[in-house]
Structures are given as structure tokens and as C-alpha cells.
Protein backbone atom coordinates (compact mmCIF):
# COMPACT_ATOMS: atom_id res chain seq x y z
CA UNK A 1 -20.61 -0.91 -12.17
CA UNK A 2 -16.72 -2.19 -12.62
CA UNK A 3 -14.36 0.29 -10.93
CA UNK A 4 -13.06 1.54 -14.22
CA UNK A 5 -16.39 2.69 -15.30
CA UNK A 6 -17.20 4.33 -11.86
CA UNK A 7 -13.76 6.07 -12.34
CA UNK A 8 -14.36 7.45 -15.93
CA UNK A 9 -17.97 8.98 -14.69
CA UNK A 10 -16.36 10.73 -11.67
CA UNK A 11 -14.06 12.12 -14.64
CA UNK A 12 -17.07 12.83 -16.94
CA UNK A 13 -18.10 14.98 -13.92
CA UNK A 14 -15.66 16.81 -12.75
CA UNK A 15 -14.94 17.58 -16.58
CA UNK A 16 -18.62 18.73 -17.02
CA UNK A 17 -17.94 21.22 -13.62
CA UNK A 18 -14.75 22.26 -15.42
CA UNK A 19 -16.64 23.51 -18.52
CA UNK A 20 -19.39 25.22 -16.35
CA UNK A 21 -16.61 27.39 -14.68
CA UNK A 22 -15.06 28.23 -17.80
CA UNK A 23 -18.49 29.05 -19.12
CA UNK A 24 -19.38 32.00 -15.89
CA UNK A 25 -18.78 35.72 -16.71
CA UNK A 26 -16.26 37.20 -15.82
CA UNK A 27 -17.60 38.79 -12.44
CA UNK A 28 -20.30 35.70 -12.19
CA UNK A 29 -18.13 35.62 -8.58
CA UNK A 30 -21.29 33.51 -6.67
CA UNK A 31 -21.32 30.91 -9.67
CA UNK A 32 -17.94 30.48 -9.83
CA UNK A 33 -18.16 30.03 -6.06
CA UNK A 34 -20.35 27.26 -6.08
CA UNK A 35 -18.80 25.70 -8.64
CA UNK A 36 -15.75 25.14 -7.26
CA UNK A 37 -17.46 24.02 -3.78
CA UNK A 38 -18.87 21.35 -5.89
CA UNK A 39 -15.40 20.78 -7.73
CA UNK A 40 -13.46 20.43 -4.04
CA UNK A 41 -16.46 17.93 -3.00
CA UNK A 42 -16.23 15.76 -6.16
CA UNK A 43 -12.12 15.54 -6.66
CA UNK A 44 -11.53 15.15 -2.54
CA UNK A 45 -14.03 12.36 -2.54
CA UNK A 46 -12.91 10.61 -6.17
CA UNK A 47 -9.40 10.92 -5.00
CA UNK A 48 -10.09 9.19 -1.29
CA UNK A 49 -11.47 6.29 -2.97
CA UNK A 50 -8.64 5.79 -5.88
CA UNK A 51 -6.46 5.84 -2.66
CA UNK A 52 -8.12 3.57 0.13
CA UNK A 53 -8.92 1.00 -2.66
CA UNK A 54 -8.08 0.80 -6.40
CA UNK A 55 -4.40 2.11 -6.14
CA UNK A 56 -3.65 -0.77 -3.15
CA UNK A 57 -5.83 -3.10 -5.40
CA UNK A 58 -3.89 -2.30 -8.68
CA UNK A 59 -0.42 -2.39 -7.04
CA UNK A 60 -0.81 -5.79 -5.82
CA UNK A 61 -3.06 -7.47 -8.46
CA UNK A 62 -1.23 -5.21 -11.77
CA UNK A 63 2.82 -5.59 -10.94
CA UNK A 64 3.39 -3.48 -13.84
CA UNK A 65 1.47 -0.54 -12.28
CA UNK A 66 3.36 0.60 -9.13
CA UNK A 67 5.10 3.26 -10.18
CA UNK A 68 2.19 5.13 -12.12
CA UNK A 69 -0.03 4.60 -8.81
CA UNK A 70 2.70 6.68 -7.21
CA UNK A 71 2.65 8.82 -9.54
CA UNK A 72 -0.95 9.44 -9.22
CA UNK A 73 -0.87 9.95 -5.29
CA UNK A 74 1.83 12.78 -6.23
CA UNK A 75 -0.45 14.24 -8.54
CA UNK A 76 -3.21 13.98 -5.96
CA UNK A 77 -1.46 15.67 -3.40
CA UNK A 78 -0.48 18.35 -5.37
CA UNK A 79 -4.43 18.58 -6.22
CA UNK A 80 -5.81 18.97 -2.78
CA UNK A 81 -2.82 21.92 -2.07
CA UNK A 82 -4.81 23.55 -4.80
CA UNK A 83 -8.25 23.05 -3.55
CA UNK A 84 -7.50 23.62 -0.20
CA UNK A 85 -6.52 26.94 -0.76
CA UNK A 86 -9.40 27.76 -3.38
CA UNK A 87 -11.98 26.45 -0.73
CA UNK A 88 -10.77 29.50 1.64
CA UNK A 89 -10.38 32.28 -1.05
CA UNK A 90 -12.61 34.48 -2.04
CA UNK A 91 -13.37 34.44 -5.44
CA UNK A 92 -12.88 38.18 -6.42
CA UNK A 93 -9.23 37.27 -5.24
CA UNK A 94 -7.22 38.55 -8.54
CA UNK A 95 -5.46 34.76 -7.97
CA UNK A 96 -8.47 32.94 -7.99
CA UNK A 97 -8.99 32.13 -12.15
CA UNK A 98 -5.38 31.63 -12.36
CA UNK A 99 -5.50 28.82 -9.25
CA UNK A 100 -8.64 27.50 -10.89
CA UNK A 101 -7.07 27.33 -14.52
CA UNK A 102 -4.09 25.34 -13.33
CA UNK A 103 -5.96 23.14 -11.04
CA UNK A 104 -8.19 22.03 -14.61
CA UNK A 105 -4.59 21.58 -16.05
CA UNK A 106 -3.17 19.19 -13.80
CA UNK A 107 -6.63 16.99 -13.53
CA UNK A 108 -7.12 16.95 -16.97
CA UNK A 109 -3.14 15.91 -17.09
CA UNK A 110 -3.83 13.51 -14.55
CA UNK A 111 -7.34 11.95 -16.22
CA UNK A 112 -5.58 11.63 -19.73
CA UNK A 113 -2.78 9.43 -18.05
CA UNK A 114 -4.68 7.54 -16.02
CA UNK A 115 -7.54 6.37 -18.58
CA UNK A 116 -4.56 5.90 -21.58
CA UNK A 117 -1.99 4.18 -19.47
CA UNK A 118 -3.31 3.01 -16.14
CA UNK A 119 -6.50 1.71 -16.43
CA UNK A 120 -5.93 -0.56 -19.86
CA UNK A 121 -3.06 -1.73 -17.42
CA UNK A 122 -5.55 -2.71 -14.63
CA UNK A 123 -8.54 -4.20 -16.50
CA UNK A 124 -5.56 -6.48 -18.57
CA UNK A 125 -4.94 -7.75 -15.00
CA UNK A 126 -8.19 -8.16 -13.74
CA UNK A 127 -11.19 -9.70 -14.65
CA UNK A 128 -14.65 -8.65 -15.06
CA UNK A 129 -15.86 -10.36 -11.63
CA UNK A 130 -12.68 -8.62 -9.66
CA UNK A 131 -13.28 -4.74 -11.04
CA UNK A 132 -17.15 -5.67 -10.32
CA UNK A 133 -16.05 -5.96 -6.73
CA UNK A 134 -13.64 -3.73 -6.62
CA UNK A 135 -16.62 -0.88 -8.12
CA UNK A 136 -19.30 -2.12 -5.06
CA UNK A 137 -15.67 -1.84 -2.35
CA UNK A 138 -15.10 2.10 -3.73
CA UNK A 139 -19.37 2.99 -3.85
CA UNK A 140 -19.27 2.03 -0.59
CA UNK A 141 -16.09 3.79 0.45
CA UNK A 142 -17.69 6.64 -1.02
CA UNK A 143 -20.40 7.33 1.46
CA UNK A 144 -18.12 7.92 4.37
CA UNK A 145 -15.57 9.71 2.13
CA UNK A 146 -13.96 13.40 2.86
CA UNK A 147 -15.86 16.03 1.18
CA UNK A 148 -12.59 18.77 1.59
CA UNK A 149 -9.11 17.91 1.03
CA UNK A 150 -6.53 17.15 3.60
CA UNK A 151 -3.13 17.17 1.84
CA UNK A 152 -1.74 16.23 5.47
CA UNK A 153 -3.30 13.28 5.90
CA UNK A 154 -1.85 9.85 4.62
CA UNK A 155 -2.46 9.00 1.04
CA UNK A 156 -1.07 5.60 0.91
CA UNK A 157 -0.40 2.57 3.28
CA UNK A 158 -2.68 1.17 6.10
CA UNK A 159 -3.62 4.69 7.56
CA UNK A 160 -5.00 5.50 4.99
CA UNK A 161 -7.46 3.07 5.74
CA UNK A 162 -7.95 4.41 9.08
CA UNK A 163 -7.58 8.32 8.31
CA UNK A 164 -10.27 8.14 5.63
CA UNK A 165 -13.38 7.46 6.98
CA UNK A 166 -12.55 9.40 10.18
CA UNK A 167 -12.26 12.83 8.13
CA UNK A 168 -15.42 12.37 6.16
CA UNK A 169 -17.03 12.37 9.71
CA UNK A 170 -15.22 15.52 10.35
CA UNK A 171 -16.34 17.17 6.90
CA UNK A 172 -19.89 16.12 7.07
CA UNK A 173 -20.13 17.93 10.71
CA UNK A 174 -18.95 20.74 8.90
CA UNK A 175 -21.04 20.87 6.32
CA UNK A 176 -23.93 20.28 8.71
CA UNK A 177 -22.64 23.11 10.10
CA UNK A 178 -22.40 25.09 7.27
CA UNK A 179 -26.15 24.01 6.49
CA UNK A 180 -27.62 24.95 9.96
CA UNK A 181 -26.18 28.73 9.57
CA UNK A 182 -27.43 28.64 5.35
CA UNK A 183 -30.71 27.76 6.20
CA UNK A 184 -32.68 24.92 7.91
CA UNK A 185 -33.66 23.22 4.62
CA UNK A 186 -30.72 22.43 4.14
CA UNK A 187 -29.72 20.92 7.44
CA UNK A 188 -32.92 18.78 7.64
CA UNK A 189 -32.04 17.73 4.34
CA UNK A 190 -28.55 16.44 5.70
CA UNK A 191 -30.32 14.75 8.70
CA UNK A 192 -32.51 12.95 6.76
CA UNK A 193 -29.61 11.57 4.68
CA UNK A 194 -27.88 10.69 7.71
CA UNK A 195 -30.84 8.74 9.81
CA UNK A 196 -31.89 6.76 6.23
CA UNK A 197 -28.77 6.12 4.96
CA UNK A 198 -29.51 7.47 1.74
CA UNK A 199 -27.15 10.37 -0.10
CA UNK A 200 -29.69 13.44 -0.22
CA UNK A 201 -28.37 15.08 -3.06
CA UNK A 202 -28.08 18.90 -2.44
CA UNK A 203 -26.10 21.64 -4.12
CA UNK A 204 -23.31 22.69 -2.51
CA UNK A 205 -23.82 25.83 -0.20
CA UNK A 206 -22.07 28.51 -0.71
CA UNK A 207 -22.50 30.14 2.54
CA UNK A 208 -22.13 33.51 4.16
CA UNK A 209 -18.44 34.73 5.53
CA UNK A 210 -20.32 33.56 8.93
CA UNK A 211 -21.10 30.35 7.95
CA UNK A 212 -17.60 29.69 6.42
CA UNK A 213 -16.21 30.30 9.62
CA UNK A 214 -18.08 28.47 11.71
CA UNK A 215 -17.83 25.92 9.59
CA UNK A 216 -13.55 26.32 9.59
CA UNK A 217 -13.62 26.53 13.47
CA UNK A 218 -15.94 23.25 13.89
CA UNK A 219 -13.55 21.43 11.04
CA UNK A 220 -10.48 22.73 13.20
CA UNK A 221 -11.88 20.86 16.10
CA UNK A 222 -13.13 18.18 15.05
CA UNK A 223 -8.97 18.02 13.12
CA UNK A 224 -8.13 18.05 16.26
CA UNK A 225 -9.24 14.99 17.41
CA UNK A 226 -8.55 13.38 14.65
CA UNK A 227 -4.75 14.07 14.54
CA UNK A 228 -4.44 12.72 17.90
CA UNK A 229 -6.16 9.46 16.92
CA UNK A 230 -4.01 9.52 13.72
CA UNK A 231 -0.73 9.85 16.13
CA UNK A 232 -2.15 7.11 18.71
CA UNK A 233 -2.58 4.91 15.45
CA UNK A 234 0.81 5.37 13.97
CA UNK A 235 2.54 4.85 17.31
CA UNK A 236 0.52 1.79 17.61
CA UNK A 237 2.05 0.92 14.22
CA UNK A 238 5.30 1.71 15.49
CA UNK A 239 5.01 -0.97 18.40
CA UNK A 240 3.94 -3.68 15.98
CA UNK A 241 6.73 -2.61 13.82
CA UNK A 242 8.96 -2.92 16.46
CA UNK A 243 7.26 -5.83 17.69
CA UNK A 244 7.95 -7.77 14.16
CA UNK A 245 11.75 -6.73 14.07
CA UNK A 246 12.37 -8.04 17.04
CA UNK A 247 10.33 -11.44 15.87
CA UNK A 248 12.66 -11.12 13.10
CA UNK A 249 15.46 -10.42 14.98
CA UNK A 250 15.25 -13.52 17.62
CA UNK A 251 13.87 -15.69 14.60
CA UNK A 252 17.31 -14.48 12.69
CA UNK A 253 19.27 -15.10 15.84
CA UNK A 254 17.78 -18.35 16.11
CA UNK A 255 18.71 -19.07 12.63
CA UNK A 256 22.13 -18.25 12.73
CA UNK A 257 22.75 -20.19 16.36
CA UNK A 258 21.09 -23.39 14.16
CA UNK A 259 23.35 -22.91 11.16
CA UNK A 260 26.29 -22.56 13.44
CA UNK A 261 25.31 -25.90 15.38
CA UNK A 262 24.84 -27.28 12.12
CA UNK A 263 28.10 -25.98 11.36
CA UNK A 264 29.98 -27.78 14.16
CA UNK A 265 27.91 -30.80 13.69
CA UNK A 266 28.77 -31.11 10.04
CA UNK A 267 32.64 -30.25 11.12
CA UNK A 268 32.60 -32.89 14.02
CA UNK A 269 31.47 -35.44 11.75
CA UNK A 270 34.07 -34.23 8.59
CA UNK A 271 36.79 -34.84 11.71
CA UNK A 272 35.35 -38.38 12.83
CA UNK A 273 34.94 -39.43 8.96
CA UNK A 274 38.52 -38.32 8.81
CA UNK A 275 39.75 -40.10 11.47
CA UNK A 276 37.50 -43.39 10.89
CA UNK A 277 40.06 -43.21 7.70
CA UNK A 278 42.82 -42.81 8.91
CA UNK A 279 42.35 -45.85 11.35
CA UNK A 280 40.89 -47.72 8.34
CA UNK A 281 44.10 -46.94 6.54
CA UNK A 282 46.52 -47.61 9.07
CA UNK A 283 44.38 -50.81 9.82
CA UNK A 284 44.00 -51.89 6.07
CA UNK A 285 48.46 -51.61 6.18
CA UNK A 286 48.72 -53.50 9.13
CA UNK A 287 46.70 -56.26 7.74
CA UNK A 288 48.53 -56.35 4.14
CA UNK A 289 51.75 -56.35 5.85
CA UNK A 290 50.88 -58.98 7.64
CA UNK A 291 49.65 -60.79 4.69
CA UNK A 292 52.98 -60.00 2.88
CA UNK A 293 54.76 -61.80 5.83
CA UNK A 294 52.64 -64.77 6.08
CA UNK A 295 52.42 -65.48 2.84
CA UNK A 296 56.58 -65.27 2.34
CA UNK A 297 56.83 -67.72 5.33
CA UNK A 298 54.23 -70.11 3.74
CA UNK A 299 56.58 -69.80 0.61
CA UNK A 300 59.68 -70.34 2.50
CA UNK A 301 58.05 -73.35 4.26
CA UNK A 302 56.68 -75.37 1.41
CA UNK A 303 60.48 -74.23 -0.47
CA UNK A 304 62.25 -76.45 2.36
CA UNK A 305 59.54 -79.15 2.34
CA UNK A 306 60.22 -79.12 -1.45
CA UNK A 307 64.28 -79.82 -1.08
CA UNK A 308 63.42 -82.67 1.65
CA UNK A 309 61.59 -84.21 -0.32
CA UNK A 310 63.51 -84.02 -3.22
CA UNK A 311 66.25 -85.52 -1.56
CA UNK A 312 64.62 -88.46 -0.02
CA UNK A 313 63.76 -89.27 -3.38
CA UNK A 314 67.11 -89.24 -4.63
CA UNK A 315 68.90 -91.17 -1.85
């Protein structure tokens, strides 16, 4: 499947979990609960992949589409606020539809762009081999996706790389959590997945006030850890940053120390040429003037040779 296509169905299914909400009574509070569960899982793991691979893929292979890729992680982050506070409130909260109705407002804003204006964009760039590739590179990213949102975490650059895959471990031990305290079923079910490999497809638990906060205080944890490998990553970015300036800095040193020898080459040499010249001038003046004299003496000779012989003629 081409990453376009794999795109549009996330959209087809998130838009299919939109209708389903807007469908629930009124005070249908555990539907609308597990719908929305199933709405954070879907949006924080289609948004993880649009940012660890197509958007770096489309800004480097689509020129054209930089700015609406930012525009996009914007929107994102302004998503996973959203969900992030719907996945801890309750849903008799009297804020709860209104959070949910502008959350469908900005995705569906967000899909309508992105399928009218970015995508045509993309597949005009790339070809049917390269959005093949770039479909398997986001199914794979996928699997080790977050399943909650993290509107902290980096949402562009090469952390994002690194941050990624690191928080959908932290999720799924939440979840397994959340599973274990729900029911046993449940957890064997996510154990299974995890030994074969293969995505056990589950509805997503609602879980008791207990479980939820379990769950929170594992997640906290296991955030924990992860913030401090996230700040031992970017500082190790730092050093190479500062490790390439000062590259650049000697290489730009070294630069300008050759351009100024070049500099004083090219001016010694302007001087010599200058005074090679000069000497040739002086030289060339010396040697005309000497002409000039020899050649008025020759003509002064051969003058008086001239009258001598004249007159020896004559007498």
C-alpha cells in the first residue's frame, strides 16, 4: 500500500469513530468513553508516523511542501493538547462534548487540507515505487508507535526519530497495565501480541478509576525515564553541534588564512611584475638611446668620409 493510501484509510477511520460518537445518546457516557480511547489510540499513532517519516520524506523529496508540513505538525500539536486532556476526563464532565466537537473540527480541518493540497503535492513528486516504500517505512513505524499523545515530546527533526519508538514502549506498558487490572483476557491477549509479533486487535479498555490510575502512575514512570534519555540525547546533539561549528570554524579560519596567503602571494607577484617593468622600461630607454647615439655617429662618420672623398676627387 503507497503511503498516500495508508494515510487516507487512517482518515476513513478516524472519520468512521467520529460519526459513531456523534451517533451515542446523550448520557451513552461508557460508549462515548470508549470511543474516544479508540480515537486518542488511532490519531496519536497516525500522527507519529506522518511525523517520523512522510513529513521528513515530503520536505526533502516535494520542495514545494515545507511550509504545509509545518503547518500540519502545528495542527498536530494542537491535536494531542486536545486528546490529552479528553483521555483524563471523565466523560459526564459538562466540557467533555464541547472538547470532543472541536477536536472533530480541527481533524476534519486538518484531513481536508492535507488530502486537497498536500498529498496531490507529494504523489506529483514521487513516484509509484518511492510512496510504495515510503507506505512499508510508516506500517512498520506503526507497530512501535505511541498509543497516547505526548504534546511535549519532539514532533520534528532527528529526535523525533529517537523519542518515538521509546514512548510507544512506555504506552504499551501502560496499557498492559491497564489490561492486567481490566481483566486477564485482555492482558494475555497483549502478551501474545508481544511474544509473536503480531498486532492482536482488541477494543480499547475502558477501565475502572483504578485501572486509569495505575495505568497514569506506571506511564509517569516509565516518562520518567524517558525524559532523561530524551535530555542525554539532545545534549549529545548539542556536542556534535558544537563539535561541527567548531569544524566549521577552524575549516573557515583555515580558509581565510589561505585567501590571505593567496592574497600576499598574488600582491608580491603584482609588485615583482611591476618592477620587472619598470627595469624593462628603463632598460628598453637605455638601449634606444644608445641606438640614437650610435647611429648619429655612424651618420657623422660616413658624412666626413663623404667630403674626403669628394675632395680627392676633385683635386
Amino acid at each position: 500500500m503507497d503511503a498516500i493510501t495508508l494515510l487516507k484509510k487512517d482518515h476513513r477511520t478516524v472519520e468512521q469513530l467520529f460519526r459513531r460518537y456523534e451517533q451515542a445518546g446523550d448520557r451513552a457516557y461508557a460508549e462515548k468513553r470508549r470511543v474516544v480511547d479508540r480515537i486518542i489510540e488511532e490519531l496519536s499513532q497516525h500522527a507519529a508516523i506522518e511525523e517520523q517519516v512522510f513529513y521528513p520524506a515530503a520536505r526533502e523529496e516535494a520542495s514545494d511542501t515545507e511550509d504545509l508540513a509545518l503547518e500540519s505538525i502545528e495542527e498536530h500539536h494542537i491535536v494531542k493538547w486536545e486528546l490529552s486532556e479528553l483521555e483524563k476526563m471523565d466523560p459526564q464532565d459538562e466540557r467533555f462534548d464541547a472538547k470532543v466537537r472541536v477536536l472533530m473540527e480541527n481533524v476534519r480541518h486538518h484531513v481536508s487540507e492535507e488530502e486537497s493540497e498536500f498529498f496531490p503535492k507529494v504523489r506529483d513528486e514521487l513516484g509509484r515505487n518511492e510512496l510504495n516504500d515510503l507506505g512499508d517505512a510508516m506500517a512498520a513505524a506503526r507497530k512501535g508507535a505511541p498509543t497516547h499523545p505526548h504534546p511535549r515530546a519532539p514532533q520534528s527533526g532527528p529526535l523525533t526519530l529517537l523519542v518515538g519508538p521509546v514512548l510507544g514502549v512506555v504506552d504499551r506498558v501502560g496499557d498492559t497495565v491497564k489490561g492486567v487490572v481490566g481483566g486477564a483476557a485482555r492482558a494475555a491477549g497483549d502478551l501474545v501480541g508481544r511474544v509473536s509479533g503480531r498486532s492482536v486487535s482488541q477494543p480499547a479498555p475502558t477501565g475502572s478509576s483504578t485501572a486509569r490510575r495505575q495505568t497514569e502512575q506506571v506511564r509517569r514512570g516509565a516518562e520518567a525515564v524517558t525524559d532523561r534519555a530524551v535530555g542525554s540525547a539532545r545534549q549529545a546533539a548539542k556536542g556534535a553541534q558544537r563539535t561541527a561549528r567548531s569544524a566549521t570554524d577552524g575549516a573557515t579560519r583555515t580558509a581565510k588564512a589561505a585567501t590571505a596567503g593567496a592574497k600576499g602571494t598574488a600582491t608580491s607577484a603584482r609588485k615583482g611584475a611591476g618592477r620587472t617593468r619598470t627595469t624593462a622600461k628603463r632598460s628598453a630607454s637605455t638601449t634606444a638611446g644608445t641606438a640614437r647615439r650610435a647611429t648619429s655617429s655612424t651618420r657623422r662618420t660616413a658624412t666626413s668620409a663623404a667630403r674626403r672623398t669628394k675632395k680627392a676627387a676633385a683635386g
